[in-house]
Protein backbone atom coordinates (compact mmCIF):
# COMPACT_ATOMS: atom_id res chain seq x y z
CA UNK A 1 43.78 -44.43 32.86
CA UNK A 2 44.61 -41.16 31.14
CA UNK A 3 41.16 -39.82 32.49
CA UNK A 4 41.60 -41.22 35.88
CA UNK A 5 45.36 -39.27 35.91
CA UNK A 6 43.49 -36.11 34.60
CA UNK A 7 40.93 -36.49 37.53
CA UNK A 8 43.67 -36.58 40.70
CA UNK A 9 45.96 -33.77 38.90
CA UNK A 10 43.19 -31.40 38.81
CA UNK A 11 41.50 -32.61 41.96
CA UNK A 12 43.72 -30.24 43.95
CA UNK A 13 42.48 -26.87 42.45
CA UNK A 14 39.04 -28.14 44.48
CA UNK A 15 40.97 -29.45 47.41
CA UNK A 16 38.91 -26.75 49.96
CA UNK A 17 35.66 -28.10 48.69
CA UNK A 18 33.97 -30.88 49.95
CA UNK A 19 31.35 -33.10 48.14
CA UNK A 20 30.05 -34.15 51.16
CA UNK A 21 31.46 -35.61 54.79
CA UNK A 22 31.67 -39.12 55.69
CA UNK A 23 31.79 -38.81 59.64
CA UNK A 24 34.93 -36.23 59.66
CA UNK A 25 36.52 -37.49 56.57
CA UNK A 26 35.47 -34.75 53.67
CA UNK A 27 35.24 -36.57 50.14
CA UNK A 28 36.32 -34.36 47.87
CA UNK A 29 37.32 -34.95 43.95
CA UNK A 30 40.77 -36.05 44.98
CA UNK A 31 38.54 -39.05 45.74
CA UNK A 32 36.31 -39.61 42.97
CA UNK A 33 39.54 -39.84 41.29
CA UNK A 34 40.98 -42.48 43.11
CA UNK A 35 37.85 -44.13 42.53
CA UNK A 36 38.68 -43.93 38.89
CA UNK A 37 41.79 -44.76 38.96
CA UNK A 38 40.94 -48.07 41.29
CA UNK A 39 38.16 -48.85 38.77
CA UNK A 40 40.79 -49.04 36.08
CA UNK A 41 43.24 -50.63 38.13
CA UNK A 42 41.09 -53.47 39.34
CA UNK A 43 39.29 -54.13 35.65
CA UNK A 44 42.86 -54.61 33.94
CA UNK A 45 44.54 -56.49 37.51
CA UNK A 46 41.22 -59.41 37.62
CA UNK A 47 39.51 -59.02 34.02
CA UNK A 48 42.54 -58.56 32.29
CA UNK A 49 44.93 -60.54 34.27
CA UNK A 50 47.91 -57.90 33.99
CA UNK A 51 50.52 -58.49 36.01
CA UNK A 52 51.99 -56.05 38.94
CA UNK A 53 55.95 -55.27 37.71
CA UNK A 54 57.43 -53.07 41.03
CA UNK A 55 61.65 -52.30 39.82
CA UNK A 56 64.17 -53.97 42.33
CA UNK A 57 65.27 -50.66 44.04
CA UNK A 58 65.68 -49.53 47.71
CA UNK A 59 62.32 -47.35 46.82
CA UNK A 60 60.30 -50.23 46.59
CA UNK A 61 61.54 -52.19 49.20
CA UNK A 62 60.50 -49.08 51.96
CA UNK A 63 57.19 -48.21 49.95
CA UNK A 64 56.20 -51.82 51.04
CA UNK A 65 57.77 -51.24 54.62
CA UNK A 66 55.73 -48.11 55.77
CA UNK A 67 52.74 -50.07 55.11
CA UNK A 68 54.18 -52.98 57.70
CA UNK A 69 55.40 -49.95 59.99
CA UNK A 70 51.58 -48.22 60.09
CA UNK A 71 50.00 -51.28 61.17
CA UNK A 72 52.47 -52.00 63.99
CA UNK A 73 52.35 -48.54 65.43
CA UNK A 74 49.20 -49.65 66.22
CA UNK A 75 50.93 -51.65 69.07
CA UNK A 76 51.10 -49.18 71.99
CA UNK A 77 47.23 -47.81 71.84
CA UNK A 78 46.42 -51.41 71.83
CA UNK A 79 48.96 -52.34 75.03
CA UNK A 80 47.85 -49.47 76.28
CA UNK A 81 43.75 -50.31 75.97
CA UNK A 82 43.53 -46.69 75.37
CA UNK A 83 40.14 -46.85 73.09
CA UNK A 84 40.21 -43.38 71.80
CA UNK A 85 43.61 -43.72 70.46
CA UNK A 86 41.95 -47.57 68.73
CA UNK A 87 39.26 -46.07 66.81
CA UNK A 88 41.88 -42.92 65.92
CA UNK A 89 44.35 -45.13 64.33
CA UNK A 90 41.43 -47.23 62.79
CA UNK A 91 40.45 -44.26 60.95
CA UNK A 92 43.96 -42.35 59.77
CA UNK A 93 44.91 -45.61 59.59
CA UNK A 94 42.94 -46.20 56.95
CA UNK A 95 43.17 -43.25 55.01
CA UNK A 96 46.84 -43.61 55.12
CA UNK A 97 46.37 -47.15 53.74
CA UNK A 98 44.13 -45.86 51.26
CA UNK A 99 46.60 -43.46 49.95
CA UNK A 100 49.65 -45.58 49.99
CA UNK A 101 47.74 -47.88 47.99
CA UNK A 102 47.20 -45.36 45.24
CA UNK A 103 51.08 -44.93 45.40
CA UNK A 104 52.14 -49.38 45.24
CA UNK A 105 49.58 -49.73 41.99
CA UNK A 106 50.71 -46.26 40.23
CA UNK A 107 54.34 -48.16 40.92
CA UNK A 108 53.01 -51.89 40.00
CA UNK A 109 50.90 -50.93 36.86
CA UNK A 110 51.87 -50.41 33.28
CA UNK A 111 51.33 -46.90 32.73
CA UNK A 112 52.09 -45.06 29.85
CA UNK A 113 53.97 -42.08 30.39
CA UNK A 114 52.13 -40.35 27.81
CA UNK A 115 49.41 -40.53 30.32
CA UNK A 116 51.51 -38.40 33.19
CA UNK A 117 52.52 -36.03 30.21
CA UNK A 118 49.06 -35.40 29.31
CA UNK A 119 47.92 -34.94 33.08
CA UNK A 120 50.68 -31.97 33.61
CA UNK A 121 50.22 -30.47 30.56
CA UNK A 122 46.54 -29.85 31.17
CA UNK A 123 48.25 -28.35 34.90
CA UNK A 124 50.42 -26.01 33.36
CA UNK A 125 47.52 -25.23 31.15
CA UNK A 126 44.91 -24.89 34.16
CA UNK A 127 47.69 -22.75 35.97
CA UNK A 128 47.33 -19.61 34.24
CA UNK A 129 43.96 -19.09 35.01
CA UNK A 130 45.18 -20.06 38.81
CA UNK A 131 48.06 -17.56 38.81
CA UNK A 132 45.51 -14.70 36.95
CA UNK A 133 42.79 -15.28 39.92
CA UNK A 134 45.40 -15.09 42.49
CA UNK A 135 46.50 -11.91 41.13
CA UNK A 136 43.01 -10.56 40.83
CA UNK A 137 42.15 -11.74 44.68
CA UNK A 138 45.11 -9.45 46.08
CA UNK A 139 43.12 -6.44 43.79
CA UNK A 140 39.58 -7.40 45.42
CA UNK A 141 40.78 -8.30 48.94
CA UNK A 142 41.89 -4.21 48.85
CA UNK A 143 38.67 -2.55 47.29
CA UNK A 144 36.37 -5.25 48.93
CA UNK A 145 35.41 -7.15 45.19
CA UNK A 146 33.31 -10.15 44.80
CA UNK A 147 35.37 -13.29 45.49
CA UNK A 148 37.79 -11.74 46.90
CA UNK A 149 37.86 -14.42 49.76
CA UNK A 150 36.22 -18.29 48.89
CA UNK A 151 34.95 -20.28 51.87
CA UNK A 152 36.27 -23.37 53.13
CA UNK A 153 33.28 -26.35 53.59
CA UNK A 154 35.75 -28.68 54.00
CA UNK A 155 35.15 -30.92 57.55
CA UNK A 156 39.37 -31.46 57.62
CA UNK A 157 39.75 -27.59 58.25
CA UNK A 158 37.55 -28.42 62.04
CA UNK A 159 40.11 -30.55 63.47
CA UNK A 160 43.07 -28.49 61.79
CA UNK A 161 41.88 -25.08 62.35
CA UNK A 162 40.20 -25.05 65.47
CA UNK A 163 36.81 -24.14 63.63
CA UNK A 164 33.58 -25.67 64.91
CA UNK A 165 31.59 -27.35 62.29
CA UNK A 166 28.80 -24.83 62.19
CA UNK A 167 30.97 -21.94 61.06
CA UNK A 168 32.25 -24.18 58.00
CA UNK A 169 28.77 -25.29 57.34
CA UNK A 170 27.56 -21.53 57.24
CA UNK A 171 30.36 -20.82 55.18
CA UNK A 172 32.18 -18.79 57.67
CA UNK A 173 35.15 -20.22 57.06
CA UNK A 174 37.87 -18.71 54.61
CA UNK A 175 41.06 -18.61 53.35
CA UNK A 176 43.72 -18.18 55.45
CA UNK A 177 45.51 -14.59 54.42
CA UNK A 178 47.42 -12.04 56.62
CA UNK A 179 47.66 -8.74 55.55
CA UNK A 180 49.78 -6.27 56.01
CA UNK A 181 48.25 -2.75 55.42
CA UNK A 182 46.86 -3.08 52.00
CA UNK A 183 48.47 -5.99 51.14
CA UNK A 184 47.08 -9.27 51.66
CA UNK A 185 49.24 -12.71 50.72
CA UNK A 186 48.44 -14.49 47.68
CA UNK A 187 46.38 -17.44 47.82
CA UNK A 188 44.42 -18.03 44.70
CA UNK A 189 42.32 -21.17 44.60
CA UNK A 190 43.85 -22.84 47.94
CA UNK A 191 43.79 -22.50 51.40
CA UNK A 192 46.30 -20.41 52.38
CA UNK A 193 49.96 -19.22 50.76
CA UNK A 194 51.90 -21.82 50.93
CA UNK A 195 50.15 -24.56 49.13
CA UNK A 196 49.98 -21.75 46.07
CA UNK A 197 53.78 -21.38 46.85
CA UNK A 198 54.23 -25.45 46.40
CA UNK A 199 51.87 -25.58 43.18
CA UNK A 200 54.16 -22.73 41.90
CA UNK A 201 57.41 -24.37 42.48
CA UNK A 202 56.07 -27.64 40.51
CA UNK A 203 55.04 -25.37 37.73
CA UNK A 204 58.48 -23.43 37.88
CA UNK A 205 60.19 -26.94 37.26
CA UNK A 206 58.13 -28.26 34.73
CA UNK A 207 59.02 -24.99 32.76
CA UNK A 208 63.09 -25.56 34.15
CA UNK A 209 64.16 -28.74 32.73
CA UNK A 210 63.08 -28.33 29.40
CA UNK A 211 65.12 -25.07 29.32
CA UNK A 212 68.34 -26.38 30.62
CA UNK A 213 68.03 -29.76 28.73
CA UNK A 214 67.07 -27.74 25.51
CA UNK A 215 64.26 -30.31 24.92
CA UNK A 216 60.75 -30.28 24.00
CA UNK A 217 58.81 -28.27 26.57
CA UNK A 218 55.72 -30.25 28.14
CA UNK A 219 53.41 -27.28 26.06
CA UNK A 220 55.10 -26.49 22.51
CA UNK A 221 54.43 -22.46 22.44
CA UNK A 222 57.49 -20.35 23.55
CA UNK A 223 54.31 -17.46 24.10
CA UNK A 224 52.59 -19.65 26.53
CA UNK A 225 55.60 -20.73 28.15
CA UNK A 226 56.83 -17.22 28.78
CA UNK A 227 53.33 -15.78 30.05
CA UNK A 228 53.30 -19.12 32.41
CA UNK A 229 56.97 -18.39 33.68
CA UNK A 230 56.44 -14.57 34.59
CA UNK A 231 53.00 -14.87 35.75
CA UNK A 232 54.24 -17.93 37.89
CA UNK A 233 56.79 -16.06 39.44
CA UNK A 234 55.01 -13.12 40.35
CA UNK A 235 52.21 -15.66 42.44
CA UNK A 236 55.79 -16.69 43.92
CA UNK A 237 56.72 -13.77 45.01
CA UNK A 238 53.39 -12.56 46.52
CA UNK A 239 52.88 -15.84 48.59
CA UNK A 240 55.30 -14.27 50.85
CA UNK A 241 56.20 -17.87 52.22
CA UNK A 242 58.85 -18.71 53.55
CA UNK A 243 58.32 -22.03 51.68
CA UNK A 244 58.48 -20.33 48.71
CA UNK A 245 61.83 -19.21 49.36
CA UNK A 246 63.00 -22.01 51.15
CA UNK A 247 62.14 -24.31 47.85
CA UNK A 248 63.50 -21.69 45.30
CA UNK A 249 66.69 -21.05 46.72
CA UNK A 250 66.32 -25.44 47.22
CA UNK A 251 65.75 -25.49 43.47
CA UNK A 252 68.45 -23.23 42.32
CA UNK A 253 71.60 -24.28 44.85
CA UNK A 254 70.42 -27.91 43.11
CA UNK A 255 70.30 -26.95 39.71
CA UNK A 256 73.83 -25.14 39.97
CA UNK A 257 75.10 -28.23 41.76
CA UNK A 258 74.04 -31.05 39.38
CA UNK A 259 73.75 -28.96 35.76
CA UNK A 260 76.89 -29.13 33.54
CA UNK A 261 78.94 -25.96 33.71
CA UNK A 262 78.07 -24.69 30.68
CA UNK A 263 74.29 -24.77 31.70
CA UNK A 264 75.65 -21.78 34.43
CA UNK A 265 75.19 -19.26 32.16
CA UNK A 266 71.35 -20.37 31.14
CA UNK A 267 70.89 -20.11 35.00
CA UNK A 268 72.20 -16.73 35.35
CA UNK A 269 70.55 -15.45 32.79
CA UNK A 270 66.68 -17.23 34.40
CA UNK A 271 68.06 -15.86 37.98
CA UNK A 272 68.50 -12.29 36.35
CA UNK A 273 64.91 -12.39 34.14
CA UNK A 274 63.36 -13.55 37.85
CA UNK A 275 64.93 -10.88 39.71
CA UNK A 276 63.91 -8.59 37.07
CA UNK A 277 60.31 -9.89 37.52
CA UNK A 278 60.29 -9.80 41.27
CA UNK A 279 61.87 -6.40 41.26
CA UNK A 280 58.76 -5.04 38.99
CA UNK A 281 56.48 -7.11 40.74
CA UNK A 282 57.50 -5.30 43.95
CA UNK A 283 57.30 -1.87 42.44
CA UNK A 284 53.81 -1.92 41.57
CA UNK A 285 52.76 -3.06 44.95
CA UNK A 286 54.35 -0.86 46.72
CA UNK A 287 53.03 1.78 44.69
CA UNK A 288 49.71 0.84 45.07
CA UNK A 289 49.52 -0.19 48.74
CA UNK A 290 52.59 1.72 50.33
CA UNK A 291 54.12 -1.99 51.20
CA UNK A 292 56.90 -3.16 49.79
CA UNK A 293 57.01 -7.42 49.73
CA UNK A 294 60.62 -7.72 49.37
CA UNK A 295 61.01 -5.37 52.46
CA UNK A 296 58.58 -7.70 54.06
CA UNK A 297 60.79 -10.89 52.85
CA UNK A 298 63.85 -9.07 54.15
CA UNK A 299 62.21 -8.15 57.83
CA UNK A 300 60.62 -11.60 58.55
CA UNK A 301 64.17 -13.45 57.43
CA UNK A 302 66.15 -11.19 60.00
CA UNK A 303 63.48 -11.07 62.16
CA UNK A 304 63.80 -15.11 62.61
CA UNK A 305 67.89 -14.77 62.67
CA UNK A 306 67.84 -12.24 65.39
CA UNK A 307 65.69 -14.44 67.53
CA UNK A 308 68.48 -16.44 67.79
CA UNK A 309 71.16 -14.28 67.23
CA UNK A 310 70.38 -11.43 69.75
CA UNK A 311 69.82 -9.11 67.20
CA UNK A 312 67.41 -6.66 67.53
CA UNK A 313 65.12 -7.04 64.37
CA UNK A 314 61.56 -7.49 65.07
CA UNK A 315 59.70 -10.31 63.65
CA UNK A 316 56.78 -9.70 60.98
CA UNK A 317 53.25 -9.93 62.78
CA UNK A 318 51.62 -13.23 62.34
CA UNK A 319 55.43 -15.44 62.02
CA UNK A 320 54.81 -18.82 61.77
CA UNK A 321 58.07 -20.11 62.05
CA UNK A 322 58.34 -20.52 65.13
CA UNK A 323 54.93 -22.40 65.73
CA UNK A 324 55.97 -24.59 62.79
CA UNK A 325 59.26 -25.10 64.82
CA UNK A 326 57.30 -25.80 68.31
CA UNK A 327 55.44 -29.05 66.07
CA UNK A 328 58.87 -30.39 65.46
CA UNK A 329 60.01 -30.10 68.97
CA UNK A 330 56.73 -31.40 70.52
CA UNK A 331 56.55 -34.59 67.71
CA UNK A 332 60.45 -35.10 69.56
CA UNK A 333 58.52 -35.23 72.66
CA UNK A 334 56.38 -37.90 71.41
CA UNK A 335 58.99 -39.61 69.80
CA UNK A 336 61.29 -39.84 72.94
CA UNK A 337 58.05 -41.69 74.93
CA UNK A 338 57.37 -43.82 72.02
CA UNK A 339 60.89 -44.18 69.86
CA UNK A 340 60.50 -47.21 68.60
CA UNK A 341 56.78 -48.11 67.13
CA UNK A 342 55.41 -44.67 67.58
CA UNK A 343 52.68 -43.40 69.02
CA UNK A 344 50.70 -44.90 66.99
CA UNK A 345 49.15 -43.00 63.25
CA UNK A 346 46.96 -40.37 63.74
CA UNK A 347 46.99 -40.18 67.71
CA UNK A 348 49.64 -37.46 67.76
CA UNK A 349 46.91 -35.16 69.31
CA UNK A 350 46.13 -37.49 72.23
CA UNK A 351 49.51 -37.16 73.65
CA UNK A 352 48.71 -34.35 75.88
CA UNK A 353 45.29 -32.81 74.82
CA UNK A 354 46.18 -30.03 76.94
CA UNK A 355 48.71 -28.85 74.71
CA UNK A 356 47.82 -26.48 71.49
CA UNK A 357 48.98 -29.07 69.39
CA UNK A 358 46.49 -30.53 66.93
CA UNK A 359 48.76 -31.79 64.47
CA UNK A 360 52.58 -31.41 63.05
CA UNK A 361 53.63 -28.82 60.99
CA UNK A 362 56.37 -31.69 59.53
CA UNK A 363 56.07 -34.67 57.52
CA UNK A 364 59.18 -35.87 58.38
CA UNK A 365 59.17 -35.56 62.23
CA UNK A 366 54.88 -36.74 62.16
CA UNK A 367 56.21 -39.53 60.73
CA UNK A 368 58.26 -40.17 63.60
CA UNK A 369 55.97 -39.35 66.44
CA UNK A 370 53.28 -41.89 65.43
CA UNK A 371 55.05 -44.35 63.83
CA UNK A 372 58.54 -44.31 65.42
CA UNK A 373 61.81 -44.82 64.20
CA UNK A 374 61.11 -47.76 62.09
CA UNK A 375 58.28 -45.73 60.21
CA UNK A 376 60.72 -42.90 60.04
CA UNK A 377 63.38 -45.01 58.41
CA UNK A 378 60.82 -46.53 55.79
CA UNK A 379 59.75 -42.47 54.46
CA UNK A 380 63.12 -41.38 54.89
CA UNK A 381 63.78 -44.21 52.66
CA UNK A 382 60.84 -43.52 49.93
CA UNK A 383 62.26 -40.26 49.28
CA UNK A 384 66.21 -40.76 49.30
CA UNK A 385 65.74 -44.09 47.77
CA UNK A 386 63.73 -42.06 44.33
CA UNK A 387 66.01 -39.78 43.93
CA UNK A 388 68.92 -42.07 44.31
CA UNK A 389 67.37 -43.86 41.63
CA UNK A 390 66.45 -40.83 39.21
CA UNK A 391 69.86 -39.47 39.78
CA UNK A 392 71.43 -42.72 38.51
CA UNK A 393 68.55 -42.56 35.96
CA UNK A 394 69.84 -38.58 34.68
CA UNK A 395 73.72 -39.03 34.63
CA UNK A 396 73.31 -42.76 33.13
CA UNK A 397 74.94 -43.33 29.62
CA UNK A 398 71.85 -45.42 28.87
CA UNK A 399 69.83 -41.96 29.72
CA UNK A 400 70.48 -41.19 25.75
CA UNK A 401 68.51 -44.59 24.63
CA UNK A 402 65.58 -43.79 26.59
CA UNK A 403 62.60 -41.87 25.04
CA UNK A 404 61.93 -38.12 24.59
CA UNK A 405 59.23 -38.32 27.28
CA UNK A 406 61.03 -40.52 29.35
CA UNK A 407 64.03 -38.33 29.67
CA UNK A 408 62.22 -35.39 30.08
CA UNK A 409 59.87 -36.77 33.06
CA UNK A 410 62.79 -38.52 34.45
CA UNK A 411 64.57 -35.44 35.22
CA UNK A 412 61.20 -33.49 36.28
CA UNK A 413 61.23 -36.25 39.04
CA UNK A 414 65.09 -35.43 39.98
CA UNK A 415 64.04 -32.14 40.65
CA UNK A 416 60.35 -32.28 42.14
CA UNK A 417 61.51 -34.93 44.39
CA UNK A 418 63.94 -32.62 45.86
CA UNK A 419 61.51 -30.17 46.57
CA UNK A 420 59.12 -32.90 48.02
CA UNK A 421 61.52 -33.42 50.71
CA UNK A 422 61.86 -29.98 51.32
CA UNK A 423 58.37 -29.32 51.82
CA UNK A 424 58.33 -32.54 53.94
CA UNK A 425 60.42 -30.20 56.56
CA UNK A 426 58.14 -27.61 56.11
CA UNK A 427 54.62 -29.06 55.89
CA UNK A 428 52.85 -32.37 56.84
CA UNK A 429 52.98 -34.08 54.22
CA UNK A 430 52.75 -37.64 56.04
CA UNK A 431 49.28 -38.18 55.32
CA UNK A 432 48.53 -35.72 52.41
CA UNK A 433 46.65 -36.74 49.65
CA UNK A 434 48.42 -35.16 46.94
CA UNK A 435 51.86 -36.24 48.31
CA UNK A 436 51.21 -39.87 47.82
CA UNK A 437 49.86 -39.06 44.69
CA UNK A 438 52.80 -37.17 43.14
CA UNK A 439 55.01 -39.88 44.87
CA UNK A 440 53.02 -42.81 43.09
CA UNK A 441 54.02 -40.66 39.79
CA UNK A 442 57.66 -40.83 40.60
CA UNK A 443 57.55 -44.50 41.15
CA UNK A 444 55.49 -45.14 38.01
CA UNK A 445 58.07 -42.87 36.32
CA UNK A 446 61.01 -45.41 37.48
CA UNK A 447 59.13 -48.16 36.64
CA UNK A 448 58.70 -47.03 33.28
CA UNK A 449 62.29 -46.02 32.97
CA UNK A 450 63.11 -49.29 34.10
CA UNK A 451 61.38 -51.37 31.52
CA UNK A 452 63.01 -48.97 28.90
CA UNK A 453 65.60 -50.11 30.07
CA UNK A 454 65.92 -53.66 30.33
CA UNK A 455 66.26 -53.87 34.00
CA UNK A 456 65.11 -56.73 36.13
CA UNK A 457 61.39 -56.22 38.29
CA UNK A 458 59.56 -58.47 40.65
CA UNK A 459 56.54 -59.28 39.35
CA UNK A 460 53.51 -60.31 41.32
CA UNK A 461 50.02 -61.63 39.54
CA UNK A 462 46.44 -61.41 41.04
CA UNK A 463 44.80 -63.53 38.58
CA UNK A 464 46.23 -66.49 37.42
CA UNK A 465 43.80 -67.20 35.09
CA UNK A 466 41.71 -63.56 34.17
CA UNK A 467 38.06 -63.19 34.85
CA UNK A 468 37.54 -62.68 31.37
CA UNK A 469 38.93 -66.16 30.58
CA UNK A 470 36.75 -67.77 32.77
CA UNK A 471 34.10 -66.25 31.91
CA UNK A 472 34.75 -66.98 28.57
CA UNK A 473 35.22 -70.56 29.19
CA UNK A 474 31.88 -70.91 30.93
CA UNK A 475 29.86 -69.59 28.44
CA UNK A 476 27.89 -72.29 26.64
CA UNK A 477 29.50 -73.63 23.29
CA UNK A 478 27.23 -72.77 20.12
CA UNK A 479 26.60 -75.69 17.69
């Protein structure tokens, strides 16, 4: 299993790449870990007869309902005998089955949670070089250097960027970076800012609760910790995302809230070493290409308040806010024609081709488009219902009996589920591989914590008698 949780961790520093296309579904290694990971699951489920333990929570109870909810937003393309919208919901359908899947077995299965320690340790270790290329790419992208852009062959970026499959195929498809002058947006390995800005914000946190909980950090070297914090930071800062912000100011307000008072002054002092970071960070660039980020920061913010405001601040060329902020209003749209089942999953698109809408900008309100309130109310419920649970988890008297690992991961979930529903606002995360993913570690986290604890499960069993006992018993006997 350990190898199978190493394979889907790393699988999103090749997310861009496809291995090859299935139709217009691009298998990439996110899959071949899956395939691991189901090759485990299924060997220890039917050969080994282990049973599936899933904690009594509110969680659980809505992981299992968005599965019921997917399959009956399939009623209205059906009523309707619309076949485009059938075969559409067949297919995300699917996938979205596919991936909630990953998430109920990560929850059911006895994993260790040295196994999830393992997996982010080789993350934080992988980061560096992620954080060192991004920081290289901004350098290229100015004096025209090899690499300085990597193509996209990746089918998913048709249907989401408007690309026609040739240009992908030829490669001339890339990552998606405004500049402005000399200064381009940091990307790194991904496909455009603000998925660096989200892999930044989980590394930030993995390096945060250690510090404030004065416990064992995930890699034992202060060095390596230090070089991973700064360097982290500064690919933070030059993502110029507003997700970025949105999560770190998300991350801090949290950690002010919930942290005992006399963590305060460990905060402080991390909010003054960051600003002193992002103020050097800052300097450089604008010495080297006349642009200064944090003026850039400061422009697009009041640039998005004075729309709304009256003020006269321009906003920054290329603002996505407000595109992001036309999804939402559209998926209402949707929502209002189909409130209670949904449009159905996947068939956002079809309901008015003629609009420039290929797909929401927002988990949350995708979710509710195409698979109504009742859907909405299941992945509303996911999220709250986890970190309900972790909170009780963190601030729990029998949080002290639990092990060093647990306590430590435990509280890594209190925080990165947080920012998981902030990015939920901000991205589509409704039928994102890596979401499920990172949500089936938080519910194999709980379940973990839960048997440390003592607490009561439901249990459900495949194999009442294992394949391996059978087969044993039907060998012939040797005399």
């Amino acid at each position: 299993m350990k190898i199978a949780l190493f394979l889907l961790f790393t699988s999103q520093f090749f997310s861009i790449f496809q291995m090859f296309a299935l139709g217009t579904y691009p298998v990439t290694m996110f899959d071949v870990g899956v395939i691991a990971f189901m090759g485990v699951a299924i060997k220890r489920l039917l050969w080994d007869g282990e049973i599936l333990e899933f904690p009594r929570t509110l969680a659980t109870l809505c992981l299992f309902g968005i599965v019921i909810t997917s399959l009956i937003s399939a009623i209205n393309p059906i009523l309707e005998g619309n076949s485009v919208k059938q075969i559409q919901i067949m297919k995300t359908g699917s996938h979205f089955l596919y991936l909630v899947l990953l998430t109920i077995l990560c929850s059911g299965l006895k994993i260790k949670i040295t196994d999830w320690k393992f997996s982010i340790q080789a993350v934080l270790i992988f980061a560096i070089g992620v954080h060192l290329f991004g920081i290289y790419q901004l350098i290229a992208r100015a004096l025209d250097l090899p690499l300085a852009w990597i193509s996209l062959n990746s089918v998913s970026f048709a249907a989401r960027g408007g690309y026609d499959l040739s240009s992908i195929n030829q490669g001339d498809v890339r990552q998606l970076s405004l500049n402005y002058g000399s200064f381009y947006r940091a990307t790194s390995i991904f496909s455009e800012p603000s998925t660096l800005a989200s892999f930044c914000m989980f590394i930030l946190t993995a390096l945060l609760v250690p510090f404030l909980r004065n416990t064992r950090n995930f890699i034992p070297s202060k060095k390596f910790n230090i070089i991973l914090a700064v360097l982290t930071i500064i690919s933070l800062f030059l993502t110029f995302s507003l997700t970025a912000l949105s999560l770190f100011v998300g991350l801090l307000i949290f950690a002010f809230a919930t942290e005992r008072s006399k963590k305060s002054i460990k905060l402080l002092k991390m909010v003054a070493v960051t600003a002193l970071i992002i103020i050097s960070t800052n300097v450089i660039v604008e010495y080297a290409t006349d642009i200064s980020v944090s003026g850039l920061f400061t422009q697009r913010v009041s640039g998005i308040v004075s729309k709304y405001t009256g003020g006269r601040a321009e906003t920054t060329e290329g603002e996505s806010f407000f595109g992001r902020l036309s999804t939402i209003k559209y998926a209402l749209e949707v929502w209002y024609c189909y409130p209670i089942t949904g449009i159905g999953i996947g068939c956002y698109y079809y309901f008015n081709i003629n609009e420039a809408h290929g797909f929401s900008d927002s988990g949350l309100f995708a979710c509710l488009a195409e698979t109504g309130i009742l859907g909405f109310v299941m992945y509303i419920g996911i999220l709250s219902g986890l970190f309900i649970q972790f909170k009780r988890f963190v601030f729990s008297p029998y949080y002290l009996n639990l092990s060093e690992d647990s306590k430590m991961l435990s509280h890594f979930s209190f925080y990165n589920i947080l920012l998981v529903m902030i990015a939920s606002f901000t991205s589509n995360t409704f039928v994102a591989s890596y979401f499920w993913f990172e949500v089936g570690m938080f519910y194999s986290i709980q379940s973990i914590v839960f048997r440390e604890m003592g607490n009561s499960v439901m249990r459900i069993q495949i194999m009442k008698v294992p394949l391996k006992v059978l087969f044993a018993h039907s060998q012939p006997i040797q005399k």
